[in-house]
N, C-alpha and C. Protein backbone atom coordinates (compact mmCIF):
# COMPACT_ATOMS: atom_id res chain seq x y z
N UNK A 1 114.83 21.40 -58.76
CA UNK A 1 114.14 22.69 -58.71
C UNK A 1 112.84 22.59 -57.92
N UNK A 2 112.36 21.54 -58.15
CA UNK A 2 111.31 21.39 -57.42
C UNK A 2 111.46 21.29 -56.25
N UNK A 3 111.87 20.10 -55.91
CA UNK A 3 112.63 20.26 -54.29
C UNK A 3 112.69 21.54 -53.24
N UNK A 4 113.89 21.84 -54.07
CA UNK A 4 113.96 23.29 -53.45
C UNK A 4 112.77 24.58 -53.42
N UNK A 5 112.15 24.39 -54.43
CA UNK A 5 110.90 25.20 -53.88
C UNK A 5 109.70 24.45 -52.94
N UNK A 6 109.75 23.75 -53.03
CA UNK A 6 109.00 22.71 -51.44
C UNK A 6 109.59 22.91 -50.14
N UNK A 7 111.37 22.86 -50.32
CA UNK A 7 111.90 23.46 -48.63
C UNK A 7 111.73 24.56 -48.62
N UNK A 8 111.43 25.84 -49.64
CA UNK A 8 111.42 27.39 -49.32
C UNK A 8 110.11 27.64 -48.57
N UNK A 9 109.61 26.42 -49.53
CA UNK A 9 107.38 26.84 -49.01
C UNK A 9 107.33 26.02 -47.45
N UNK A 10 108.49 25.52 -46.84
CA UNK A 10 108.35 24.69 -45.50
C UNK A 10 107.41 23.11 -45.51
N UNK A 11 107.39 22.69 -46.82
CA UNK A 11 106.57 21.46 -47.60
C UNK A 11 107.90 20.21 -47.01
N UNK A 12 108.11 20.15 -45.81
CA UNK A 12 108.85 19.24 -45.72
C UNK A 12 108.82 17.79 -46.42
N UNK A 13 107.67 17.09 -45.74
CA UNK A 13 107.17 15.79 -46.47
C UNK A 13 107.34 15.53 -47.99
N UNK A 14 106.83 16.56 -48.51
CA UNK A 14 106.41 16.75 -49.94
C UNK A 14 107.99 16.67 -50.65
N UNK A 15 108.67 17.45 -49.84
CA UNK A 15 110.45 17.29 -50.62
C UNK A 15 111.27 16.27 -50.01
N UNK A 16 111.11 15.93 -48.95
CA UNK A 16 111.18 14.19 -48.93
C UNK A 16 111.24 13.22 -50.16
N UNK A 17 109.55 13.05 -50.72
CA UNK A 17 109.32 12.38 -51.50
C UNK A 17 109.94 12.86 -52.51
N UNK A 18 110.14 13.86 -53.14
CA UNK A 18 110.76 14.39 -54.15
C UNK A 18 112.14 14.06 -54.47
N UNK A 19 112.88 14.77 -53.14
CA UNK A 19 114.22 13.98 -53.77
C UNK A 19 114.41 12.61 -53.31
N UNK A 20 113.76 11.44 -52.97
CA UNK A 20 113.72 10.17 -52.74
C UNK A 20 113.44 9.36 -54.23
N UNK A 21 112.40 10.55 -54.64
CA UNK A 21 112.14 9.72 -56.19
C UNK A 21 113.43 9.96 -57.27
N UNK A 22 113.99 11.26 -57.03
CA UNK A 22 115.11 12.00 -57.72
C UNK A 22 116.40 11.04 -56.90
N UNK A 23 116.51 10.36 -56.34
CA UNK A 23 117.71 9.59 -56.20
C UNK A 23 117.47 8.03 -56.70
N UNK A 24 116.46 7.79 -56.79
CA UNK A 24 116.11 6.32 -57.46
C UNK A 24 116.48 6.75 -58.98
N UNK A 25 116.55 7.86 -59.66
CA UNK A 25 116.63 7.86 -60.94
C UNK A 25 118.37 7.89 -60.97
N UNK A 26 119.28 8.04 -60.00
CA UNK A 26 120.60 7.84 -59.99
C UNK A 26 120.71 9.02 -61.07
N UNK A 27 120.46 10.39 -60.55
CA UNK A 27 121.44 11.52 -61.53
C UNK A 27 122.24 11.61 -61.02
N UNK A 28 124.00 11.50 -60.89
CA UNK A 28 124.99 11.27 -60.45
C UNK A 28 125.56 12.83 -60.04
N UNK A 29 125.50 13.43 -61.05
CA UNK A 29 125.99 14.45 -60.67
C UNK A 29 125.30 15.21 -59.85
N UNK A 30 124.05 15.14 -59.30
CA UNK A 30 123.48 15.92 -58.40
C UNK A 30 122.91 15.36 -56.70
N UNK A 31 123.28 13.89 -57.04
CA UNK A 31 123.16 12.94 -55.45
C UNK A 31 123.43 13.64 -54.48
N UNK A 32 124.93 14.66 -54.33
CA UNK A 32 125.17 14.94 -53.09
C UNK A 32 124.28 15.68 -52.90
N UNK A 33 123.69 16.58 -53.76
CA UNK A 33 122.92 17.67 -53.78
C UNK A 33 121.31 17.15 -53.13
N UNK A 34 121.05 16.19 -53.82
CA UNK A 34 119.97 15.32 -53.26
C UNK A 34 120.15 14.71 -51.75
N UNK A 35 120.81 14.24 -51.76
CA UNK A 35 120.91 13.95 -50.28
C UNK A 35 121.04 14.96 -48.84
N UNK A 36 121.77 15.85 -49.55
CA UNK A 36 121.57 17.04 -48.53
C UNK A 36 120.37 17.78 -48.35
N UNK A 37 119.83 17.64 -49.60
CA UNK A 37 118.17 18.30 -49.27
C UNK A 37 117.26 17.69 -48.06
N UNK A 38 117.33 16.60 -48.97
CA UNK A 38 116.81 15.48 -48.21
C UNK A 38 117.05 15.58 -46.68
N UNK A 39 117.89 15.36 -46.33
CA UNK A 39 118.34 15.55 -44.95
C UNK A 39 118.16 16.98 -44.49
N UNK A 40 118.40 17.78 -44.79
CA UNK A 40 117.27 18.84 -44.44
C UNK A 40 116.32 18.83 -44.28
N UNK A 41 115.11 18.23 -45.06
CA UNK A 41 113.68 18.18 -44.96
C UNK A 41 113.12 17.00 -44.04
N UNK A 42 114.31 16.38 -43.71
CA UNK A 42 113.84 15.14 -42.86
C UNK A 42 114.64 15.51 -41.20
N UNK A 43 115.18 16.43 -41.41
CA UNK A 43 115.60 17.34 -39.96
C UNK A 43 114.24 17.96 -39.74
N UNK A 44 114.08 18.64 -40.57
CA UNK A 44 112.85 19.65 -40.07
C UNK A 44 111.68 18.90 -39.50
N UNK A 45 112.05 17.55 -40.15
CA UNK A 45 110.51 16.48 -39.22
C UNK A 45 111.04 15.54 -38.29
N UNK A 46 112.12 16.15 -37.81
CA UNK A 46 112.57 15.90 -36.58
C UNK A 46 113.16 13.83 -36.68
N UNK A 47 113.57 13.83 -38.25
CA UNK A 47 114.07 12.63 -38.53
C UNK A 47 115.51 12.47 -38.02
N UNK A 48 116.22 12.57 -36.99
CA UNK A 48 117.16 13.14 -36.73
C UNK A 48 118.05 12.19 -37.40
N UNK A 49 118.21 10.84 -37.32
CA UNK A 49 119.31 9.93 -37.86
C UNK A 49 118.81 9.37 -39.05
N UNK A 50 117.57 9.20 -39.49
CA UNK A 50 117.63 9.63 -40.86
C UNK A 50 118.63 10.90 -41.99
N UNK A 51 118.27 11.92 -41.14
CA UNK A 51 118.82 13.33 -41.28
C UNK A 51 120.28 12.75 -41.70
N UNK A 52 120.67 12.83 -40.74
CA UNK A 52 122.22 12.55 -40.29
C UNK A 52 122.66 11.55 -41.36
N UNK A 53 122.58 10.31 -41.73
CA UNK A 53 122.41 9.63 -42.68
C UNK A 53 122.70 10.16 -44.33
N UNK A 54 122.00 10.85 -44.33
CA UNK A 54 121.84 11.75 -45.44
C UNK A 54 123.35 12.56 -45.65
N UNK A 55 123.55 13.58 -45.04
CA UNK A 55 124.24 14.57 -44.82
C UNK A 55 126.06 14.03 -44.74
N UNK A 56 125.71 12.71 -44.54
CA UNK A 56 126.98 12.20 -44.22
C UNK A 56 126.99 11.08 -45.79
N UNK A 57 126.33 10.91 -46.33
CA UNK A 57 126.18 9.93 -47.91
C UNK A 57 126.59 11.62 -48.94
N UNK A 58 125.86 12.89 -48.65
CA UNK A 58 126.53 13.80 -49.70
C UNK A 58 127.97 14.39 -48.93
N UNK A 59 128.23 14.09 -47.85
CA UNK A 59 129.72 14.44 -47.28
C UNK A 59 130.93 13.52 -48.31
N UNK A 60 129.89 11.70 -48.17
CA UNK A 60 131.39 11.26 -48.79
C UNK A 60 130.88 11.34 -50.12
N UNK A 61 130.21 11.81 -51.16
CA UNK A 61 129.90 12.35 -52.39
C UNK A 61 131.10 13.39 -53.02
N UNK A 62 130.73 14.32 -51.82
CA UNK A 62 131.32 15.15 -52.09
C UNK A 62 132.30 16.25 -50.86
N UNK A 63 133.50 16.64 -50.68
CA UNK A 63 133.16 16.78 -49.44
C UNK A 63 133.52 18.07 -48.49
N UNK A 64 132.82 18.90 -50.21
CA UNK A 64 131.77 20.09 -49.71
C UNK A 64 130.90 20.67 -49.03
N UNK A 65 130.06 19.05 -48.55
CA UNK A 65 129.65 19.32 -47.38
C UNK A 65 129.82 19.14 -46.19
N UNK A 66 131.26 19.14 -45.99
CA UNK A 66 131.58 19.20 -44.89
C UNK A 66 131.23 19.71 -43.41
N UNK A 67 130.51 21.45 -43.84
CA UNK A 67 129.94 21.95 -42.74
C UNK A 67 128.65 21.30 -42.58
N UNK A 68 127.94 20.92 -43.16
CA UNK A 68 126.65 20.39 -42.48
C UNK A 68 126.62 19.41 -42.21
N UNK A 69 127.80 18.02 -42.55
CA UNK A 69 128.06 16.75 -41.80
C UNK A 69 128.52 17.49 -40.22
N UNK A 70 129.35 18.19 -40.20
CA UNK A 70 130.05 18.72 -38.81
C UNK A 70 129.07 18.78 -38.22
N UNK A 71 127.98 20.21 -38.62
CA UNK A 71 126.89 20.91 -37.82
C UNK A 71 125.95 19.39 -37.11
N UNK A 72 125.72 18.46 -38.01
CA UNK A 72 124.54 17.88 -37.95
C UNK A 72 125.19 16.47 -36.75
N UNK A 73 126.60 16.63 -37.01
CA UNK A 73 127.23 15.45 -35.66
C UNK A 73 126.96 15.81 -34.31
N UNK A 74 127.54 17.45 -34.50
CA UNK A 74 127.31 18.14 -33.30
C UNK A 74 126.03 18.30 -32.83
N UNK A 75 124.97 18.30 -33.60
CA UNK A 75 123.69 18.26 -32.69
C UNK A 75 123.24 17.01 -32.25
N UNK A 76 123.62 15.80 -32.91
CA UNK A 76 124.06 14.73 -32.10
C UNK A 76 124.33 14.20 -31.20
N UNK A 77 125.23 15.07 -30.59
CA UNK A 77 126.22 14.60 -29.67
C UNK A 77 127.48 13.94 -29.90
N UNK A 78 127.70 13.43 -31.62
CA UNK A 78 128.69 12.94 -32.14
C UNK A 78 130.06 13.56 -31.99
N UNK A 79 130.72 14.26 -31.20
CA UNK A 79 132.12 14.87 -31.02
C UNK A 79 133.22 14.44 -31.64
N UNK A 80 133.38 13.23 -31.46
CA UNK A 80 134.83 12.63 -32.07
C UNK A 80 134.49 12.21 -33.54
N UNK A 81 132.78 12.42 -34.09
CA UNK A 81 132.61 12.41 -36.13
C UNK A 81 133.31 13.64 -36.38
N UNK A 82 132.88 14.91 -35.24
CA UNK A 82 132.76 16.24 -35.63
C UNK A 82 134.29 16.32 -35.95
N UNK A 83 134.96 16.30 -34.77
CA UNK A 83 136.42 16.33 -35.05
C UNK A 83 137.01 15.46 -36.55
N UNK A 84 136.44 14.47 -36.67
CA UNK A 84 137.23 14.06 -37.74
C UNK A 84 136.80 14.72 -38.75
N UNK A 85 135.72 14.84 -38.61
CA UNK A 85 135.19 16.09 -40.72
C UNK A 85 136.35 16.85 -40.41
N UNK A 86 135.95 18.12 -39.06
CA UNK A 86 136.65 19.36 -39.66
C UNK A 86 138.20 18.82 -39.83
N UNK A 87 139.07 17.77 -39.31
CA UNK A 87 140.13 17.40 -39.72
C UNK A 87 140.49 17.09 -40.84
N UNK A 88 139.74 16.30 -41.69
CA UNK A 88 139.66 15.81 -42.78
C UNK A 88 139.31 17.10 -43.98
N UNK A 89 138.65 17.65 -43.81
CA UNK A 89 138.18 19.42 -44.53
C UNK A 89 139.89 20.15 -44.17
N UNK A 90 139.85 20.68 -42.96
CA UNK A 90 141.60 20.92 -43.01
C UNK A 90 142.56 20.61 -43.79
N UNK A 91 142.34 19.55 -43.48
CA UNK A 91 143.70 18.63 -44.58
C UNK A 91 143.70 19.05 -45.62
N UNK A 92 142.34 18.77 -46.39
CA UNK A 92 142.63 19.33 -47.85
C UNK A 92 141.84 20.69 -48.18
N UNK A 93 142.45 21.87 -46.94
CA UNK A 93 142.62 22.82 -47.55
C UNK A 93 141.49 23.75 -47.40
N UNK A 94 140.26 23.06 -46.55
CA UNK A 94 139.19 23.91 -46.65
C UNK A 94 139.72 25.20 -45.43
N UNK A 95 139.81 26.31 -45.84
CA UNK A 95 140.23 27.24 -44.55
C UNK A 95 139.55 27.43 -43.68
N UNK A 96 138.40 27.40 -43.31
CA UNK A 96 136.99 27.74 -42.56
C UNK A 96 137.29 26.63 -42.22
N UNK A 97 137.90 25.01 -42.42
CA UNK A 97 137.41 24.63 -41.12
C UNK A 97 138.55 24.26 -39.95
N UNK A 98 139.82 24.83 -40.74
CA UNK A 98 141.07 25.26 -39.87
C UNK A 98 140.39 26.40 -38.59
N UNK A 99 139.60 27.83 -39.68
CA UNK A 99 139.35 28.77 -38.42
C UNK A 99 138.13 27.85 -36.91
N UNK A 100 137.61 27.28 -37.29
CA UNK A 100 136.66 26.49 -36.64
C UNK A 100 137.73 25.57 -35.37
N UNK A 101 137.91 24.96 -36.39
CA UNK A 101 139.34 24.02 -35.66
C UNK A 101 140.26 24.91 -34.26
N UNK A 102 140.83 25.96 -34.18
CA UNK A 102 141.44 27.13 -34.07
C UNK A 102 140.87 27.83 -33.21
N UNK A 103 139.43 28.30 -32.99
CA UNK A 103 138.57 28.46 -32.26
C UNK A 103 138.26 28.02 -31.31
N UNK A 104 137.59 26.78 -31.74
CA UNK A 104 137.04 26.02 -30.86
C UNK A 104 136.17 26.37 -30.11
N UNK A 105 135.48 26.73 -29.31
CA UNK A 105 134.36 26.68 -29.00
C UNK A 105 133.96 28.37 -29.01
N UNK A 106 135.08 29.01 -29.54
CA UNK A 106 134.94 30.45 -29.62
C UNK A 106 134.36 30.95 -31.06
N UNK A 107 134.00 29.24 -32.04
CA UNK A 107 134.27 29.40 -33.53
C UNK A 107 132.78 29.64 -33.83
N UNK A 108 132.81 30.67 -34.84
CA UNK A 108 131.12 31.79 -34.88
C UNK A 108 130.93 31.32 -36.68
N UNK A 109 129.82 31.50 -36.90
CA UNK A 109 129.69 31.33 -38.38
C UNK A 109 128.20 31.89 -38.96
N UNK A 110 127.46 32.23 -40.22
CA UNK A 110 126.40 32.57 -40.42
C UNK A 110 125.24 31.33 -40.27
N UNK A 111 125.53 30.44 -40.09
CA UNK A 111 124.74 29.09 -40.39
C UNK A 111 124.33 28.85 -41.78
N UNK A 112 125.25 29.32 -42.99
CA UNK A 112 125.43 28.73 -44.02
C UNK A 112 125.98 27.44 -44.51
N UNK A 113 125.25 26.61 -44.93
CA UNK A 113 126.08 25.49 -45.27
C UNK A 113 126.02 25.63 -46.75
N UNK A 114 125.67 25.68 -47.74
CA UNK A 114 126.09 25.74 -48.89
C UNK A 114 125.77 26.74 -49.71
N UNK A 115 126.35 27.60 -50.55
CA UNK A 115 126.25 28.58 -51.45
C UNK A 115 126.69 27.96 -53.57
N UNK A 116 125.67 28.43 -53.92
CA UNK A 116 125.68 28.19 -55.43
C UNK A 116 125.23 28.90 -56.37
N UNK A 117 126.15 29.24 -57.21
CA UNK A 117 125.63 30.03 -58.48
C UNK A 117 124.27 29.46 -58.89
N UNK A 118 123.46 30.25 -59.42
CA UNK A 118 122.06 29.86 -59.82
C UNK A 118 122.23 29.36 -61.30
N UNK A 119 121.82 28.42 -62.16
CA UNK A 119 121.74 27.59 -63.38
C UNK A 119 121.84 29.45 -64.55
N UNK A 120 120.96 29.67 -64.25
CA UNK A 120 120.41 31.19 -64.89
C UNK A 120 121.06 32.21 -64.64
N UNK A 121 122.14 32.01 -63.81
CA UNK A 121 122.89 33.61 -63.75
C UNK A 121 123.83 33.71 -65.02
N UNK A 122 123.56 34.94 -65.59
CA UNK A 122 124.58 35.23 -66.81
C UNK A 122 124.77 37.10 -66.40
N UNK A 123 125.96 37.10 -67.39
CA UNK A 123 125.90 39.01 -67.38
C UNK A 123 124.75 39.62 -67.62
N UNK A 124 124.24 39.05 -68.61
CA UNK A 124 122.99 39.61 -68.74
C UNK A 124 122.04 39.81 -67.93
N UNK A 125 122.21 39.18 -67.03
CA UNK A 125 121.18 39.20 -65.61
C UNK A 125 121.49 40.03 -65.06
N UNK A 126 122.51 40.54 -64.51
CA UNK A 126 122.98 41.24 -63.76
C UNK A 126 122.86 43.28 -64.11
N UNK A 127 122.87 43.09 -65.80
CA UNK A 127 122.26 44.27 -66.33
C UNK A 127 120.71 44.21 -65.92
N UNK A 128 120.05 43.51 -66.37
CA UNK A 128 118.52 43.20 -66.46
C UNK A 128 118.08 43.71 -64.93
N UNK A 129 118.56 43.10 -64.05
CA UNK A 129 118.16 43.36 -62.44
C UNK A 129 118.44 44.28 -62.19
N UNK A 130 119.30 45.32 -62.86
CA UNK A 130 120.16 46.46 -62.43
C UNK A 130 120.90 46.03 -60.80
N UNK A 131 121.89 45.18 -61.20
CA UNK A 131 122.31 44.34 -59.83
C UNK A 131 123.96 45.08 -59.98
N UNK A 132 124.15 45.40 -59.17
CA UNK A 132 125.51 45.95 -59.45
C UNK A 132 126.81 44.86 -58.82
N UNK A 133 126.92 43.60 -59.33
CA UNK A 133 128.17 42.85 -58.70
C UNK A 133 128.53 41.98 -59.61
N UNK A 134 129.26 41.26 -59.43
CA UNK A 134 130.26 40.48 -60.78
C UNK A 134 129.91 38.59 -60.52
N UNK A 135 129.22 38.24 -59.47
CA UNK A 135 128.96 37.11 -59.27
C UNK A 135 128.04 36.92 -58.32
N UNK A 136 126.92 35.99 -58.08
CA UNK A 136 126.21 36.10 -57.33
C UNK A 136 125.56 34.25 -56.72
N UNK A 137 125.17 34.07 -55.42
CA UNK A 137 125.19 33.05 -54.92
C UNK A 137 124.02 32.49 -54.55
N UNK A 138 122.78 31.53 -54.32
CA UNK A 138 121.79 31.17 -53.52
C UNK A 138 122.22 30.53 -52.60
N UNK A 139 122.26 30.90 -50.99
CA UNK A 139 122.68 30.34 -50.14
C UNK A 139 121.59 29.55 -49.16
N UNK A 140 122.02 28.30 -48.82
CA UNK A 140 121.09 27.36 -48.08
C UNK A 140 121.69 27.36 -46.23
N UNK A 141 120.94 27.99 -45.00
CA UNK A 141 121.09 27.79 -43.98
C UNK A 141 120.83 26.59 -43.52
N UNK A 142 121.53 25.92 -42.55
CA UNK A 142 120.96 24.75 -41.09
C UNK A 142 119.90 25.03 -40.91
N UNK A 143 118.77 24.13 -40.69
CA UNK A 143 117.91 24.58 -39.43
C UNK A 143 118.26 24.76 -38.37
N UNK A 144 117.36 25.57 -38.10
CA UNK A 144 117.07 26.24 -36.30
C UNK A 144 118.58 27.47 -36.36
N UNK A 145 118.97 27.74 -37.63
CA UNK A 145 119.93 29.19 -37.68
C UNK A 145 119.19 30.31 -37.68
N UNK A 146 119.15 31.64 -36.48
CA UNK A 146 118.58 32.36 -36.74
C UNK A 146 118.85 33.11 -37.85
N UNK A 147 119.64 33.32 -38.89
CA UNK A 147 119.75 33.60 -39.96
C UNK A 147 118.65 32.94 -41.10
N UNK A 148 118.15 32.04 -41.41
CA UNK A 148 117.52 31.18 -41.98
C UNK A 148 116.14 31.83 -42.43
N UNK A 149 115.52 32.29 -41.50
CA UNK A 149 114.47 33.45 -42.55
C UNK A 149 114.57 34.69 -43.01
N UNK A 150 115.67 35.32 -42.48
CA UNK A 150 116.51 36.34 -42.99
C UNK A 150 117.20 35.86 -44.44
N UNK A 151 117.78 34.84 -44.99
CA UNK A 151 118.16 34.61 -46.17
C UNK A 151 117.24 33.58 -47.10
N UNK A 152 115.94 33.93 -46.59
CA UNK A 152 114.89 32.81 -47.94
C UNK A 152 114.98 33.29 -48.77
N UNK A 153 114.98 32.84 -50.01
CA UNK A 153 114.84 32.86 -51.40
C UNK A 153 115.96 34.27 -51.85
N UNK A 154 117.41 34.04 -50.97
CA UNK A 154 118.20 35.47 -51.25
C UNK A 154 118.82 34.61 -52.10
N UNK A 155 119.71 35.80 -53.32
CA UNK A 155 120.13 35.88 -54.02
C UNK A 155 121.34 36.76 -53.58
N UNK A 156 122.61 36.63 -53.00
CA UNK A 156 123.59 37.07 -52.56
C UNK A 156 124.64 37.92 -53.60
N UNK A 157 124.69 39.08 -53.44
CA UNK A 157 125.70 39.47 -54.49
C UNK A 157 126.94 40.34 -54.13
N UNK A 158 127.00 40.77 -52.98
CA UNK A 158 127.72 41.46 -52.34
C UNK A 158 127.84 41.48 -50.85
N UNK A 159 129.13 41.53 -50.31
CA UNK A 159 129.02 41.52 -48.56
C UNK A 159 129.91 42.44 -48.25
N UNK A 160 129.02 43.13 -47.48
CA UNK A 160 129.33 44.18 -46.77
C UNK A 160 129.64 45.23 -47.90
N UNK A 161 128.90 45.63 -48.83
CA UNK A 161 128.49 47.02 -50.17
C UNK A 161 130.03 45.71 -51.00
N UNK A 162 130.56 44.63 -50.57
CA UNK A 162 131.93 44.47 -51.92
C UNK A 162 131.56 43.33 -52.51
N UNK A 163 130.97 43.36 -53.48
CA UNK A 163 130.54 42.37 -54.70
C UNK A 163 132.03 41.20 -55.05
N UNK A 164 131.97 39.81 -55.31
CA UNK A 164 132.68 38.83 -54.95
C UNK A 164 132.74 38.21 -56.17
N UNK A 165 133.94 37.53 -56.64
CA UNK A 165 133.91 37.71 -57.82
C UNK A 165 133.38 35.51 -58.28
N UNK A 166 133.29 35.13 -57.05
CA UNK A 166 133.10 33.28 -57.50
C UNK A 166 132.64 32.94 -56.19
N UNK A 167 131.88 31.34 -56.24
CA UNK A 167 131.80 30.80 -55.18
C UNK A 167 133.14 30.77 -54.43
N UNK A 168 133.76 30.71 -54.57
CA UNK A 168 135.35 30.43 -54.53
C UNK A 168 135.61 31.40 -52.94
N UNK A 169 135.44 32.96 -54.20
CA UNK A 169 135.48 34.20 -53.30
C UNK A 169 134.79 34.24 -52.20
N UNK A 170 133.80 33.88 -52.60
CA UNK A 170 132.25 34.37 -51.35
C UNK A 170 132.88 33.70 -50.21
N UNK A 171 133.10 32.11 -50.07
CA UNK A 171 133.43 31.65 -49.00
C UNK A 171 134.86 32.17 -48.23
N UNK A 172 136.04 32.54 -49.16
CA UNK A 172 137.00 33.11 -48.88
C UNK A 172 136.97 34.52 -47.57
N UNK A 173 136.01 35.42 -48.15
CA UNK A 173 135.67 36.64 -48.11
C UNK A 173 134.70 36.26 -46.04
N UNK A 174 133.77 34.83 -46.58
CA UNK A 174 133.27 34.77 -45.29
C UNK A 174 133.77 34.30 -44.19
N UNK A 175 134.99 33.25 -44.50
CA UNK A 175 136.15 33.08 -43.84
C UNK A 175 136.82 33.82 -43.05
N UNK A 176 137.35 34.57 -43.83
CA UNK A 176 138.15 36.02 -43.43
C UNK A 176 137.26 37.00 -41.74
N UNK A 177 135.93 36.76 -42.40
CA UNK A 177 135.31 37.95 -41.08
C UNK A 177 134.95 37.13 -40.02
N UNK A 178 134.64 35.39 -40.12
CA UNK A 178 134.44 34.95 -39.04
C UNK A 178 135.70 34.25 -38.42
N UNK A 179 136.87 34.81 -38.99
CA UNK A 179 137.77 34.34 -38.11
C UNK A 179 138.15 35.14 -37.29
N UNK A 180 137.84 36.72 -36.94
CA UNK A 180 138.31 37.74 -36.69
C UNK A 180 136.47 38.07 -35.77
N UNK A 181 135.12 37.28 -36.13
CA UNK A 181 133.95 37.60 -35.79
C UNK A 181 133.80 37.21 -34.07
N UNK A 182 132.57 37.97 -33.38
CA UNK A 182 132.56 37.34 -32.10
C UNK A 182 130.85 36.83 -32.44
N UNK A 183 130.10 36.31 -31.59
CA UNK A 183 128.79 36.06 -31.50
C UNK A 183 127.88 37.20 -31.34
N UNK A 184 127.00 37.67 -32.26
CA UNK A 184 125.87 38.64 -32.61
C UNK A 184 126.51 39.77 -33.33
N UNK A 185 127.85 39.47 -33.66
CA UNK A 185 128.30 40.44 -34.96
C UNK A 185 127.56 40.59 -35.89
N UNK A 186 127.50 40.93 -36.83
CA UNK A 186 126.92 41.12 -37.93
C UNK A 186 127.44 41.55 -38.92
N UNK A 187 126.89 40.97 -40.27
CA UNK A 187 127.63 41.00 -41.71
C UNK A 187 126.22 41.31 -42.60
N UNK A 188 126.39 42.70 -43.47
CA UNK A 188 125.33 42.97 -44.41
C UNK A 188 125.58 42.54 -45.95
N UNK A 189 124.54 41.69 -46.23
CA UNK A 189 124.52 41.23 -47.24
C UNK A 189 123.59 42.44 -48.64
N UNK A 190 124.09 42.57 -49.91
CA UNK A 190 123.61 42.66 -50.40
C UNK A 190 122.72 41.85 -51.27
N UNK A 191 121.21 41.93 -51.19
CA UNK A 191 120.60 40.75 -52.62
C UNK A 191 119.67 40.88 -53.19
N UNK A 192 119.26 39.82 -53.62
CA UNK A 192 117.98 40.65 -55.07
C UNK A 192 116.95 39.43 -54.81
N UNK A 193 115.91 39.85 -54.19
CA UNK A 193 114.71 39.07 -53.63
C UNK A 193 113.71 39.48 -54.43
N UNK A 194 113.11 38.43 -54.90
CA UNK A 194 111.58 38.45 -55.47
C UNK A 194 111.15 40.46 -56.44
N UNK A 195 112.14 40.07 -57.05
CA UNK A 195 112.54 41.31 -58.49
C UNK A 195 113.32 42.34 -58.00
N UNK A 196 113.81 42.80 -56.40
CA UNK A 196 114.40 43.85 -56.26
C UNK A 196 115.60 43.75 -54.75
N UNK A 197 116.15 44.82 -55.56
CA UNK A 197 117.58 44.10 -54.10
C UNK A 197 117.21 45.25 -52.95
N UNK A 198 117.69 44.29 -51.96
CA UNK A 198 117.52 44.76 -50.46
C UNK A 198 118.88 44.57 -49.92
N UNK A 199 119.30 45.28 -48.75
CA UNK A 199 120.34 45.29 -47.50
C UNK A 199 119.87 44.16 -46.49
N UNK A 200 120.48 43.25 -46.29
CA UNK A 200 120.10 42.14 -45.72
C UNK A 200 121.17 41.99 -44.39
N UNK A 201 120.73 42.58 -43.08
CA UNK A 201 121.44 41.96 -42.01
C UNK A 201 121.53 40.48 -41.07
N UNK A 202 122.97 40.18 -41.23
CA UNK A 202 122.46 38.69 -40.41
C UNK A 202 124.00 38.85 -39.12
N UNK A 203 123.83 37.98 -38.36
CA UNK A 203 124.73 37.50 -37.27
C UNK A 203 125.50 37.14 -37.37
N UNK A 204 126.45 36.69 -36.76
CA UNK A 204 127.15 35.69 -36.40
C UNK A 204 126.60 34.77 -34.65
N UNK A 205 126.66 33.35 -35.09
CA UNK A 205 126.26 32.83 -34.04
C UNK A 205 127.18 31.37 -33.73
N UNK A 206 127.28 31.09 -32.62
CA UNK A 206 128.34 30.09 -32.47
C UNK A 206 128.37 28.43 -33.07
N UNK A 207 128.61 28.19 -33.83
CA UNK A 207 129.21 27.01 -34.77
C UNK A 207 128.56 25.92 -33.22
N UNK A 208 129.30 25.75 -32.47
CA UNK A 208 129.06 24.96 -31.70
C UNK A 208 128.03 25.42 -30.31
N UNK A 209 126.73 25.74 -31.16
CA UNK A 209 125.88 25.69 -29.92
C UNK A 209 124.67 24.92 -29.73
């Protein structure tokens, strides 16, 4: 928790150290999670293979993160890592990275790499906020996505006015429009920022640029 409010405040260094100390304590179930931060906050200080490092230790964790091992080869220059994630994600099933695959250099995306129910979301929340949707997501962009200050501290509950019923869905649902998306499309998010929900427009921008 902390962490993550150090990358929202742009405290790169500071969440460095944070989840560096939070992986010496070996919480198992949240490493990949740690490591991907991490490598985020050590992108932003231009740690590039540090970065990379990272991103590829919560890939084989878990390997959910598939899109931001991909994203982070490709800014690399790594081509033939890139190809093997999204192959390996294919295989078992991830659909987004078949549409990617399929594409190819035509393949568009929000620069989301991971979406997660918040610890604290219950029904009750969703009365309380007067939030009108059945599940709701905190989503983490790449750097350098122009989407990325457009979704700080969002709370995702609906796309395009249709509320989603799981992480499951959300990615399903985002699948679906960027396989069919071109570059500077756009997809409106509904969400609930800092006590009240807003219409949130973002892009589509090319996976491989």
């Amino acid at each position: 928790l902390e962490a993550c409010l150090l990358l929202r405040l742009g405290k790169w260094k500071e969440a460095e150290q944070v989840l560096t100390s939070a992986l010496t304590l070996r919480a198992e179930n949240w490493d990949d999670w740690f490591y991907a931060l991490r490598g985020v906050a050590r992108w932003k200080q231009n740690k590039r293979q540090e970065a990379l490092s990272d991103f590829e230790r919560a890939y084989q964790l878990d390997e959910g993160w598939w899109r931001l091992c991909a994203w982070a080869n490709w800014r690399v220059g790594n081509w033939k890592r890139v190809r093997e994630v999204l192959s390996e994600a294919a295989e078992n099933g991830r659909e987004a990275a078949e549409t990617i695959l399929t594409k190819g250099k035509r393949a568009v995306w929000l620069g989301i790499f991971a979406a997660d129910a918040p610890q604290w979301l219950t029904k009750r929340w969703f009365e309380d906020a007067k939030v009108q949707g059945k599940w709701a997501v905190e989503v983490f962009c790449v750097p350098e996505s122009q989407n990325e200050t457009a979704l700080k501290d969002a709370i995702v509950f609906a796309i395009n006015g249709q509320p989603f019923a799981s992480d499951r869905d959300f990615w399903h649902r985002l699948n679906e429009l960027s396989r069919r998306a071109k570059v500077g499309e756009t997809v409106t998010f509904s969400v609930w920022r800092r006590g009240k929900v807003e219409q949130v427009t973002v892009k589509f921008e090319p996976f491989f640029k």
